[in-house]
C-alpha atoms as a PDB file:
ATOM      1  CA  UNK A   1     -14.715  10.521  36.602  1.00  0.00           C
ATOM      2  CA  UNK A   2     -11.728   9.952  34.604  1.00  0.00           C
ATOM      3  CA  UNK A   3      -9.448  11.161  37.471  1.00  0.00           C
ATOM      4  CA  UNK A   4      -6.307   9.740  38.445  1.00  0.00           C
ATOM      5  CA  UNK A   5      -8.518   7.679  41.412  1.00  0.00           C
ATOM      6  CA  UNK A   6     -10.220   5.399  38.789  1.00  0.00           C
ATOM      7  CA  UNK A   7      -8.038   2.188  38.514  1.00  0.00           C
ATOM      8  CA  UNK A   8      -7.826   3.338  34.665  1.00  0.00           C
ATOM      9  CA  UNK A   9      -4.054   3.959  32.901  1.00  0.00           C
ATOM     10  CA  UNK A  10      -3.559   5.740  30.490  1.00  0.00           C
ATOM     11  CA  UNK A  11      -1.329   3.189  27.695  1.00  0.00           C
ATOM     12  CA  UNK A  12       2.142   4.260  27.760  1.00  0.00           C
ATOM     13  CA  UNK A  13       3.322   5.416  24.420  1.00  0.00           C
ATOM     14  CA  UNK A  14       5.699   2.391  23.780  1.00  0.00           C
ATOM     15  CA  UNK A  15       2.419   0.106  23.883  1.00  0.00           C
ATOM     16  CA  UNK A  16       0.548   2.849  21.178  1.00  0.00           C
ATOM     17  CA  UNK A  17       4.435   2.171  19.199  1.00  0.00           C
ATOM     18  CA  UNK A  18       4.001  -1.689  19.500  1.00  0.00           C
ATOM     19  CA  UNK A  19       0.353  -1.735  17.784  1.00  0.00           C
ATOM     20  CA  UNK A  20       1.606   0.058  15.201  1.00  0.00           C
ATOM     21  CA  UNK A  21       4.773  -1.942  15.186  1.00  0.00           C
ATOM     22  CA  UNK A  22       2.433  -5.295  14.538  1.00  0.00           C
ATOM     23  CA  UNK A  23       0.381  -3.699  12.150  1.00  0.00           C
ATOM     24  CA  UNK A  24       3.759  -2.914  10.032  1.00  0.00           C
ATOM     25  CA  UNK A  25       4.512  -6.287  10.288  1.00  0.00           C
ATOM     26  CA  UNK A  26       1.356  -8.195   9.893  1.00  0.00           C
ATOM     27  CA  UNK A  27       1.667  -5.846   6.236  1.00  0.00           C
ATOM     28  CA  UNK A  28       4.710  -6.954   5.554  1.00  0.00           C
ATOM     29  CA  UNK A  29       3.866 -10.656   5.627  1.00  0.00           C
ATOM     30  CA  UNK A  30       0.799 -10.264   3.821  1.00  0.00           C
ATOM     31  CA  UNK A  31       2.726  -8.751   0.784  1.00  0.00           C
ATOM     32  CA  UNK A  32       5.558 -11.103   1.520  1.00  0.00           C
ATOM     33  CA  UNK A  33       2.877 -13.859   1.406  1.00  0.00           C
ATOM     34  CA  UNK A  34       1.296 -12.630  -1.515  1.00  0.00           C
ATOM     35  CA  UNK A  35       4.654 -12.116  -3.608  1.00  0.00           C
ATOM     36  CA  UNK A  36       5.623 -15.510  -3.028  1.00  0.00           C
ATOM     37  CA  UNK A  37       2.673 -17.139  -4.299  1.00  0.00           C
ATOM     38  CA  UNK A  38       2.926 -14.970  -7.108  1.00  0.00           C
ATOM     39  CA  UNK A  39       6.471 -16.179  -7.516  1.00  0.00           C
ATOM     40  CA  UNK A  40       5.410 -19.988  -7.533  1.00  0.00           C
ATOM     41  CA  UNK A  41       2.751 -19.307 -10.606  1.00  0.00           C
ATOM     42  CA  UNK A  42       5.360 -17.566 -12.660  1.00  0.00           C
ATOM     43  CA  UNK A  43       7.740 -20.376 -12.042  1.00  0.00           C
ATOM     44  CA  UNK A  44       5.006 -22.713 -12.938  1.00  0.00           C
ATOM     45  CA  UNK A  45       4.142 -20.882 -16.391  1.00  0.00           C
ATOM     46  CA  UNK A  46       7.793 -20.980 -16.757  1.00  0.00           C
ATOM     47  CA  UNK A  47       8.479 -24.629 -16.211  1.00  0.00           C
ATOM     48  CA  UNK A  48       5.379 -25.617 -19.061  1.00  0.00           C
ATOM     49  CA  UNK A  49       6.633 -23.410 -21.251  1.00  0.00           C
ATOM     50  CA  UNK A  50      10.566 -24.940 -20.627  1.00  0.00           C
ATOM     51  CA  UNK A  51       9.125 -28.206 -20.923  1.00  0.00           C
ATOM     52  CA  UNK A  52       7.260 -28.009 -24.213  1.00  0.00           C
ATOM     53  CA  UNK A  53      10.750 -26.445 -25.713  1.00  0.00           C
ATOM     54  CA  UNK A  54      12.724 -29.442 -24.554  1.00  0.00           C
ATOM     55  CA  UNK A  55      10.325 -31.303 -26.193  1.00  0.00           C
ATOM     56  CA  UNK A  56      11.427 -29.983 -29.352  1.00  0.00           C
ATOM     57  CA  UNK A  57       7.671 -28.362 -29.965  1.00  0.00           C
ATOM     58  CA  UNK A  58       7.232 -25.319 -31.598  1.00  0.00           C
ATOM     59  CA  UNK A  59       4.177 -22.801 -30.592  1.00  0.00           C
ATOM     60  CA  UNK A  60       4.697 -23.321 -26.978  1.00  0.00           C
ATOM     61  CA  UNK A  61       3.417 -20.187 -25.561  1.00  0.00           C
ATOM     62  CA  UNK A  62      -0.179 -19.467 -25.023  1.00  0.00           C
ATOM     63  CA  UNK A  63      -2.715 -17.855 -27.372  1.00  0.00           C
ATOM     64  CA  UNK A  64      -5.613 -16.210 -25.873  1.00  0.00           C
ATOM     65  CA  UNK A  65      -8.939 -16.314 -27.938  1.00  0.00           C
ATOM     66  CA  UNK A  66     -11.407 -14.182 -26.896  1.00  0.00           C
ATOM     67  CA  UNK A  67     -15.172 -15.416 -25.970  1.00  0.00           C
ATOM     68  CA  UNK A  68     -17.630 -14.942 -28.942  1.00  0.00           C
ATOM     69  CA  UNK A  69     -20.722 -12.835 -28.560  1.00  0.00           C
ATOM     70  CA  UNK A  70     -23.797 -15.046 -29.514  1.00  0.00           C
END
């Protein structure tokens, strides 16, 4: 069992380097991903905020009020 008679290979290392080649990569594109839709909602804020200015209002950034206890 296990012998060299088996019909098994062993994976050669370049195929162990590509798995963790993709799995690099697949990271990569997830943060990529995920910074660029974090991008886009900063832009967004942005834009309101640019918007209301041009406007010529005043008190155009947001004011958080917290939740009251009842």
């Amino acid at each position: 069992m296990g012998g060299a008679g088996d019909g098994r290979q062993e994976p050669s290392e370049d195929e162990g380097n590509r798995s963790i080649e993709n799995a690099v990569t697949l990271g990569f594109f997830v943060v990529l991903v995920a910074a660029g839709i974090w991008l886009l909602g900063t832009m967004a804020d942005i834009r309101k905020v640019q918007d209301c200015t041009a406007q010529g209002r005043r008190n155009c950034a947001s004011v958080e009020v917290p939740e009251r206890a009842q």
